[in-house]
PDB file of N, CA and C in Angstrom:
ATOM      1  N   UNK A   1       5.233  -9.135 -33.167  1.00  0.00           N
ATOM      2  CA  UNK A   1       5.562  -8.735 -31.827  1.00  0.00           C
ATOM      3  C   UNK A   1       5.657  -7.218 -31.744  1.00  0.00           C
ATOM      4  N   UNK A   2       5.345  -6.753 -31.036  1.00  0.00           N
ATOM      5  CA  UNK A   2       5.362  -5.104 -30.326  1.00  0.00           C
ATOM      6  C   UNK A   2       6.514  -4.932 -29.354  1.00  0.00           C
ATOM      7  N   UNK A   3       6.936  -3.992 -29.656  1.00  0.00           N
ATOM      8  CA  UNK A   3       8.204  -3.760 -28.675  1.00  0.00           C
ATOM      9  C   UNK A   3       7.345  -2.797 -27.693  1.00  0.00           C
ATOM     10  N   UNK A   4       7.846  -2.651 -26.295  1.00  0.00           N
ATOM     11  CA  UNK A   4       7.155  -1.354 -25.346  1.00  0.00           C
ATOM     12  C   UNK A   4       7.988  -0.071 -25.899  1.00  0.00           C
ATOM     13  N   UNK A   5       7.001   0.663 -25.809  1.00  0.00           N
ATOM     14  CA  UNK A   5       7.568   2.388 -25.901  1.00  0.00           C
ATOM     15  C   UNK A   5       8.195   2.757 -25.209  1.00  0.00           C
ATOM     16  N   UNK A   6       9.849   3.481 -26.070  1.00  0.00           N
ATOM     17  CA  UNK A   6      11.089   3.959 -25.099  1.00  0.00           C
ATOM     18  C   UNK A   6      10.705   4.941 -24.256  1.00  0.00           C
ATOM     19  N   UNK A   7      11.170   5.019 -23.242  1.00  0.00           N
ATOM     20  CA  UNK A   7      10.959   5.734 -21.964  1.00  0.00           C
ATOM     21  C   UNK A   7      11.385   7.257 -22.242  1.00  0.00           C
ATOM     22  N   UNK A   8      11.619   7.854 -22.266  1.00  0.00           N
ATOM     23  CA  UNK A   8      12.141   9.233 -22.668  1.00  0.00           C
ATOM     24  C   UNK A   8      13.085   9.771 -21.563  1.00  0.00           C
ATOM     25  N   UNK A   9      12.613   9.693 -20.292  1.00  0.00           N
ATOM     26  CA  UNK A   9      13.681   9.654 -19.137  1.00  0.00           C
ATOM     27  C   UNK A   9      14.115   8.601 -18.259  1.00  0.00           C
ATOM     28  N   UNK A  10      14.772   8.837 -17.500  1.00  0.00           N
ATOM     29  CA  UNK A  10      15.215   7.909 -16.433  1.00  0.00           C
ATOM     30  C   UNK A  10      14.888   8.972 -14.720  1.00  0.00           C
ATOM     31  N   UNK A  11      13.438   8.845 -14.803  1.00  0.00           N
ATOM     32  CA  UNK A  11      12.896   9.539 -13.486  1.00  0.00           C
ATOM     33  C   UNK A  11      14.197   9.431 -11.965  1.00  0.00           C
ATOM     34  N   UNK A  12      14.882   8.205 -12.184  1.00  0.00           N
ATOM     35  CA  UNK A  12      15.186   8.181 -10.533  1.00  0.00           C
ATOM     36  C   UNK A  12      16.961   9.000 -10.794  1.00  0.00           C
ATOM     37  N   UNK A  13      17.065   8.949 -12.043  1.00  0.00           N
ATOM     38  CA  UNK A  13      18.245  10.152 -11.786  1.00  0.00           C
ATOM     39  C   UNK A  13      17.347  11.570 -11.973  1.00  0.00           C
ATOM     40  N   UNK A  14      16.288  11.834 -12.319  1.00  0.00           N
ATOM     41  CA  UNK A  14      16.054  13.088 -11.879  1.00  0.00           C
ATOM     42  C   UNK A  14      15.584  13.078 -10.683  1.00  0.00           C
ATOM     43  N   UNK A  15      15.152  12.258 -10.051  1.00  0.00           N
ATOM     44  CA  UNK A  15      14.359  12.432  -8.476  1.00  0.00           C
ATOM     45  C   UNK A  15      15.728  12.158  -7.785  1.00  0.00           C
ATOM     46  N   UNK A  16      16.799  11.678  -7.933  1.00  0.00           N
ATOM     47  CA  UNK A  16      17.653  11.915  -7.345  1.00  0.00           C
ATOM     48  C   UNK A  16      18.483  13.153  -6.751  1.00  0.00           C
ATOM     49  N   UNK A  17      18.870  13.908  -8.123  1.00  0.00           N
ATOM     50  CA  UNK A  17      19.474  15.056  -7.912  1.00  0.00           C
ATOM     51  C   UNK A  17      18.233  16.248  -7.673  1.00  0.00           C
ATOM     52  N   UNK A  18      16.834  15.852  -6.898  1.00  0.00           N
ATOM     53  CA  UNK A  18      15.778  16.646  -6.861  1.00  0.00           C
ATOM     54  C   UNK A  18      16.123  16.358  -4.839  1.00  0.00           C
ATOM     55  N   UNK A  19      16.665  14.958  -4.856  1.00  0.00           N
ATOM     56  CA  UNK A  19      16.509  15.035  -3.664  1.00  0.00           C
ATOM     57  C   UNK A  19      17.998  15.486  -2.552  1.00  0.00           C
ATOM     58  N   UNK A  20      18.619  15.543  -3.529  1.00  0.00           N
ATOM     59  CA  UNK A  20      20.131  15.921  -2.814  1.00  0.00           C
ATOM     60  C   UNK A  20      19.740  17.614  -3.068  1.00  0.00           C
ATOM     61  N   UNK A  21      19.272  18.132  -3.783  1.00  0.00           N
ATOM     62  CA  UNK A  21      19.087  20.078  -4.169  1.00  0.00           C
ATOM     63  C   UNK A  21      18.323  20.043  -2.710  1.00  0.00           C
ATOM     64  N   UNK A  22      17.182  19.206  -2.543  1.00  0.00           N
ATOM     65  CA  UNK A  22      16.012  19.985  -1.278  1.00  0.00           C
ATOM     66  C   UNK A  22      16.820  19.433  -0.488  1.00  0.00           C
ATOM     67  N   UNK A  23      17.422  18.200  -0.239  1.00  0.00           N
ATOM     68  CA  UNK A  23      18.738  18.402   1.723  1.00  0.00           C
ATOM     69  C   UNK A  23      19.545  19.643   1.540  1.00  0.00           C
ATOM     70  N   UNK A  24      20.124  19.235   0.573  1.00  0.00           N
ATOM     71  CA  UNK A  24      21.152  20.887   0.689  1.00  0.00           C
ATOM     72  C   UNK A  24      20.389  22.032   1.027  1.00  0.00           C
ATOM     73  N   UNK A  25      19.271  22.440   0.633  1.00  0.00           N
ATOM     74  CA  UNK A  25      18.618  23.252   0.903  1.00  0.00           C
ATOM     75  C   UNK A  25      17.945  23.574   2.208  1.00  0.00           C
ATOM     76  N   UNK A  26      17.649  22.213   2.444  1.00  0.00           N
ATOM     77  CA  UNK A  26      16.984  22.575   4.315  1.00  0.00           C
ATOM     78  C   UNK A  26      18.296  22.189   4.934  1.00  0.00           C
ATOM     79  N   UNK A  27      19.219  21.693   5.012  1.00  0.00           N
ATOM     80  CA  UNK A  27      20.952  22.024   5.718  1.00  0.00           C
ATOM     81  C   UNK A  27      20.951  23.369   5.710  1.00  0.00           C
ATOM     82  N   UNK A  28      20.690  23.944   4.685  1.00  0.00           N
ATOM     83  CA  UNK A  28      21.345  25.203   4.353  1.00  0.00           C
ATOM     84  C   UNK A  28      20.178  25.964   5.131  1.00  0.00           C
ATOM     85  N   UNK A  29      18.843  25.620   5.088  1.00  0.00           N
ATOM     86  CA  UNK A  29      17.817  26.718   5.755  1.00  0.00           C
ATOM     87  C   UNK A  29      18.270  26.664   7.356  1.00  0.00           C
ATOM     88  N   UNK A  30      18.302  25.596   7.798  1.00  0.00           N
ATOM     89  CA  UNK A  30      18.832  25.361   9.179  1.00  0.00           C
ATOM     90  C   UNK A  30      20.026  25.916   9.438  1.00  0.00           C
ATOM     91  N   UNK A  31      20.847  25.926   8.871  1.00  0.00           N
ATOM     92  CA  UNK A  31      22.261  26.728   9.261  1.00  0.00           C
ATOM     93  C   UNK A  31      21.439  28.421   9.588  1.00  0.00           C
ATOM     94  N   UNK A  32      21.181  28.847   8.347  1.00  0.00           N
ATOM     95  CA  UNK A  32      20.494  30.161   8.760  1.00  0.00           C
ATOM     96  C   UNK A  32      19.912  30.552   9.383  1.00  0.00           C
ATOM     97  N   UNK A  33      18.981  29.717  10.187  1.00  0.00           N
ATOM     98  CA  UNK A  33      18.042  29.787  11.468  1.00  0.00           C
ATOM     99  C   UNK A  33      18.870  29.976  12.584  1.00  0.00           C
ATOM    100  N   UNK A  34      19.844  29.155  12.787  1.00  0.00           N
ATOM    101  CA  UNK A  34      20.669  28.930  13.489  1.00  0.00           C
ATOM    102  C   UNK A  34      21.853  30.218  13.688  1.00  0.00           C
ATOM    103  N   UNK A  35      22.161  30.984  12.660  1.00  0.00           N
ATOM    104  CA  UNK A  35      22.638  32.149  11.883  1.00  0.00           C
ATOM    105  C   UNK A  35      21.773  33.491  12.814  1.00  0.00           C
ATOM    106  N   UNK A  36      20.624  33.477  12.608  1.00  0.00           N
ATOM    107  CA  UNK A  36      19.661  34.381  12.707  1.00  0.00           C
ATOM    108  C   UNK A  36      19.396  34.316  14.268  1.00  0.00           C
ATOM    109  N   UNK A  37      19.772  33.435  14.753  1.00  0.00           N
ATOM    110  CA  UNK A  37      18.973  33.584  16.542  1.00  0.00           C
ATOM    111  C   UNK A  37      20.242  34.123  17.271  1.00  0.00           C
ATOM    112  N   UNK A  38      21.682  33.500  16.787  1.00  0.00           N
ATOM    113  CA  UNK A  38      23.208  33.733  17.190  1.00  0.00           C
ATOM    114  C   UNK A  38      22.993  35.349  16.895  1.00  0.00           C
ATOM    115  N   UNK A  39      22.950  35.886  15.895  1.00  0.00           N
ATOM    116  CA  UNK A  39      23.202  37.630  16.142  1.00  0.00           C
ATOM    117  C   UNK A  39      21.649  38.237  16.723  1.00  0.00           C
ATOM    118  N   UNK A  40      20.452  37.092  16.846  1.00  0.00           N
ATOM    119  CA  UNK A  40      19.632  38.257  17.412  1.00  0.00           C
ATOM    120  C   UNK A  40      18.421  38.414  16.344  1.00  0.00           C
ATOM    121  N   UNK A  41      18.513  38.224  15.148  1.00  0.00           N
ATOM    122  CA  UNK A  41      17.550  39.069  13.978  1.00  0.00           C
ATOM    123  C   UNK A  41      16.360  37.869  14.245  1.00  0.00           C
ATOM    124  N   UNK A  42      14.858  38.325  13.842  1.00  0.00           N
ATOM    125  CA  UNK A  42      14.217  37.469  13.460  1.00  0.00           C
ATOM    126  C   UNK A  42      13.930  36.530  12.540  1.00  0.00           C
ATOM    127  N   UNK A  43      13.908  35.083  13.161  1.00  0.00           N
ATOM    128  CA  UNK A  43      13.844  33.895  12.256  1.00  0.00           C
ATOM    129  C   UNK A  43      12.738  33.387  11.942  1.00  0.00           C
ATOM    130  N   UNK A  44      11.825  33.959  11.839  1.00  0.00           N
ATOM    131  CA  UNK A  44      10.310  34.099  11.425  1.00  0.00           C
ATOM    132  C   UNK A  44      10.384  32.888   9.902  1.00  0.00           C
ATOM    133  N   UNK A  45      10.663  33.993   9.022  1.00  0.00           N
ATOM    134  CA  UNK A  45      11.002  33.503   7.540  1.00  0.00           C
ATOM    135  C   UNK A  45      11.428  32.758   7.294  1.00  0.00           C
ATOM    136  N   UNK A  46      12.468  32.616   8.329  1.00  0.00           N
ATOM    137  CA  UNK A  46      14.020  31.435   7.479  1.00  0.00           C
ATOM    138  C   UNK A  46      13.043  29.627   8.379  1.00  0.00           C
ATOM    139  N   UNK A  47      12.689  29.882   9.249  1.00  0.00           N
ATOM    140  CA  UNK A  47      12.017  29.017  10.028  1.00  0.00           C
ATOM    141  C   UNK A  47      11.214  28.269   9.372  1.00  0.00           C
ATOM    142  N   UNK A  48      10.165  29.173   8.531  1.00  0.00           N
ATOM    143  CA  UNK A  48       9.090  28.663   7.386  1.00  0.00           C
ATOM    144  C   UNK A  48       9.828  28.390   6.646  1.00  0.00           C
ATOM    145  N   UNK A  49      10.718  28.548   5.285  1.00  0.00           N
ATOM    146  CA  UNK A  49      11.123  28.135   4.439  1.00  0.00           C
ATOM    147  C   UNK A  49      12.048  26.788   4.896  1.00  0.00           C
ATOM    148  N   UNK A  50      12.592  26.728   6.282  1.00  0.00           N
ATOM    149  CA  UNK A  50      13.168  25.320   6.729  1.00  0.00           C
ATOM    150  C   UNK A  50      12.144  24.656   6.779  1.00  0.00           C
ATOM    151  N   UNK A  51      11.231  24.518   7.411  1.00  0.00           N
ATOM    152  CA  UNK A  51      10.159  23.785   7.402  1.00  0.00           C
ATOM    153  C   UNK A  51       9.674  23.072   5.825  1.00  0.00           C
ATOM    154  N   UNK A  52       9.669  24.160   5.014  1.00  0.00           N
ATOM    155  CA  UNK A  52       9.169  23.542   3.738  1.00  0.00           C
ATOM    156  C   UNK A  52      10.276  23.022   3.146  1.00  0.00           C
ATOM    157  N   UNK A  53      11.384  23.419   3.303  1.00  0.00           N
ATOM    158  CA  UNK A  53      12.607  22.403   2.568  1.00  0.00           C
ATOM    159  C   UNK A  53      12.476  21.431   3.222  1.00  0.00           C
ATOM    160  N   UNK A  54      12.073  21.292   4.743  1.00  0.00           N
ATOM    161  CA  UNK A  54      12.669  19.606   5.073  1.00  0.00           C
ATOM    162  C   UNK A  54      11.371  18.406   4.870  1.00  0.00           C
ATOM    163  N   UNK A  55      10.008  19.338   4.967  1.00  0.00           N
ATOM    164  CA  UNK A  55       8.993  18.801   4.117  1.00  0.00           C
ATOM    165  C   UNK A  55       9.083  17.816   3.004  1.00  0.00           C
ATOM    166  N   UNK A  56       9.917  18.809   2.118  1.00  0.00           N
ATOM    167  CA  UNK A  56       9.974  18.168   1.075  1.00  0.00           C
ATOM    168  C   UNK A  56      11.079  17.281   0.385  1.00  0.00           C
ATOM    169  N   UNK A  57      12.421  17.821   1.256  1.00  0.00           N
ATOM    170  CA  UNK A  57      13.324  16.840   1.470  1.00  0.00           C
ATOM    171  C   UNK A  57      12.993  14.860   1.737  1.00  0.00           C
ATOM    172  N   UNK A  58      12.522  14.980   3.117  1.00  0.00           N
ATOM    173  CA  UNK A  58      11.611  13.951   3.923  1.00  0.00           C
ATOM    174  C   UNK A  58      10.866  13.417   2.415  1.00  0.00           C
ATOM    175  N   UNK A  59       9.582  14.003   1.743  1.00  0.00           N
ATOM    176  CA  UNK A  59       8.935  13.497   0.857  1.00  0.00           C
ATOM    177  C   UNK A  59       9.319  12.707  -0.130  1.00  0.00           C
ATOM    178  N   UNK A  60      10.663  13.428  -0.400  1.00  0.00           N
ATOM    179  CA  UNK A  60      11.474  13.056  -1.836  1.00  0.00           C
ATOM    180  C   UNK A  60      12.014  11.987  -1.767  1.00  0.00           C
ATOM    181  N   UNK A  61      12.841  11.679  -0.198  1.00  0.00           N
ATOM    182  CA  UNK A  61      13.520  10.625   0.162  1.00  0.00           C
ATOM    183  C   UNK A  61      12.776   9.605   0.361  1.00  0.00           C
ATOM    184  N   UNK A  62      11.511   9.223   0.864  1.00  0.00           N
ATOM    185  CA  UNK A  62      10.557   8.840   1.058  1.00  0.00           C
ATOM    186  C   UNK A  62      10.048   7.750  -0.060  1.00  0.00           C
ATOM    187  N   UNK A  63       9.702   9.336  -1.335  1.00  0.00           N
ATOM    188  CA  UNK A  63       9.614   8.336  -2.497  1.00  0.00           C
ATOM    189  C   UNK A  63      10.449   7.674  -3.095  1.00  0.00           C
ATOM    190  N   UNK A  64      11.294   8.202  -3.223  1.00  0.00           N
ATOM    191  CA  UNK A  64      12.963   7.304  -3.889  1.00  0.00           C
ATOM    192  C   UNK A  64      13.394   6.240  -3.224  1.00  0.00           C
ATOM    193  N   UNK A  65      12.603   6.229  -1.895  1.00  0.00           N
ATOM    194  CA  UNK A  65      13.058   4.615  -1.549  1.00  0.00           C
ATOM    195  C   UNK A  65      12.068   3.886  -1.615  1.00  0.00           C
ATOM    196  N   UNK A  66      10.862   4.338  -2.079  1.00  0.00           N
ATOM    197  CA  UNK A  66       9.788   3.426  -2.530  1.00  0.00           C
ATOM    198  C   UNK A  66      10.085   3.083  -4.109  1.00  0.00           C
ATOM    199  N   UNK A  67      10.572   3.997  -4.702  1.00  0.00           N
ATOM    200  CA  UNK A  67      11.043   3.841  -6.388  1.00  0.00           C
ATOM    201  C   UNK A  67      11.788   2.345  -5.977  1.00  0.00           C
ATOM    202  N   UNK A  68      12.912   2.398  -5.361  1.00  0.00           N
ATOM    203  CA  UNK A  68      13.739   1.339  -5.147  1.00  0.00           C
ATOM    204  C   UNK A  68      13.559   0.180  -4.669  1.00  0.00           C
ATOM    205  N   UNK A  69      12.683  -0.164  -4.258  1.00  0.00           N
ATOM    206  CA  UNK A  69      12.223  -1.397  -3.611  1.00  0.00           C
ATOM    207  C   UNK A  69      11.519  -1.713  -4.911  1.00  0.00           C
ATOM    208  N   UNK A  70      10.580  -1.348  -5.703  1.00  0.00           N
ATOM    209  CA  UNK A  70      10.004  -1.794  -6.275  1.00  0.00           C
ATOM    210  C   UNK A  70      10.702  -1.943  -7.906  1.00  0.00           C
TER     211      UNK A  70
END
């Protein structure tokens, strides 16, 4: 008999704490947008980088609940 080859990680605790870092992160880009229009400065930047945090937020969560079903 063959045993299967040990896994080396446990992917859904790293895609986990991959997906709580990118919410915190687009929370946090959005606060600053939000930051940036209240005194006036341009939110050009902070706008794009929200966008790509919640991108990828959305993505992460996305897959981790496809990890889980299956």
């Amino acid at each position: 008999m063959t045993d299967p080859a040990p896994r080396l990680g446990h992917p859904s605790g790293v895609l986990r704490i991959l997906v709580v870092v990118f919410t915190v992160t687009a929370v946090g880009s959005l606060v600053l947008v939000a930051v940036d229009l209240a005194i006036g400065r341009p939110a050009g930047g902070d706008v794009f980088i929200a966008v790509l945090n919640s991108v990828a937020a959305v993505m992460l969560w996305r897959w981790r609940s496809g990890m889980a079903r299956t």
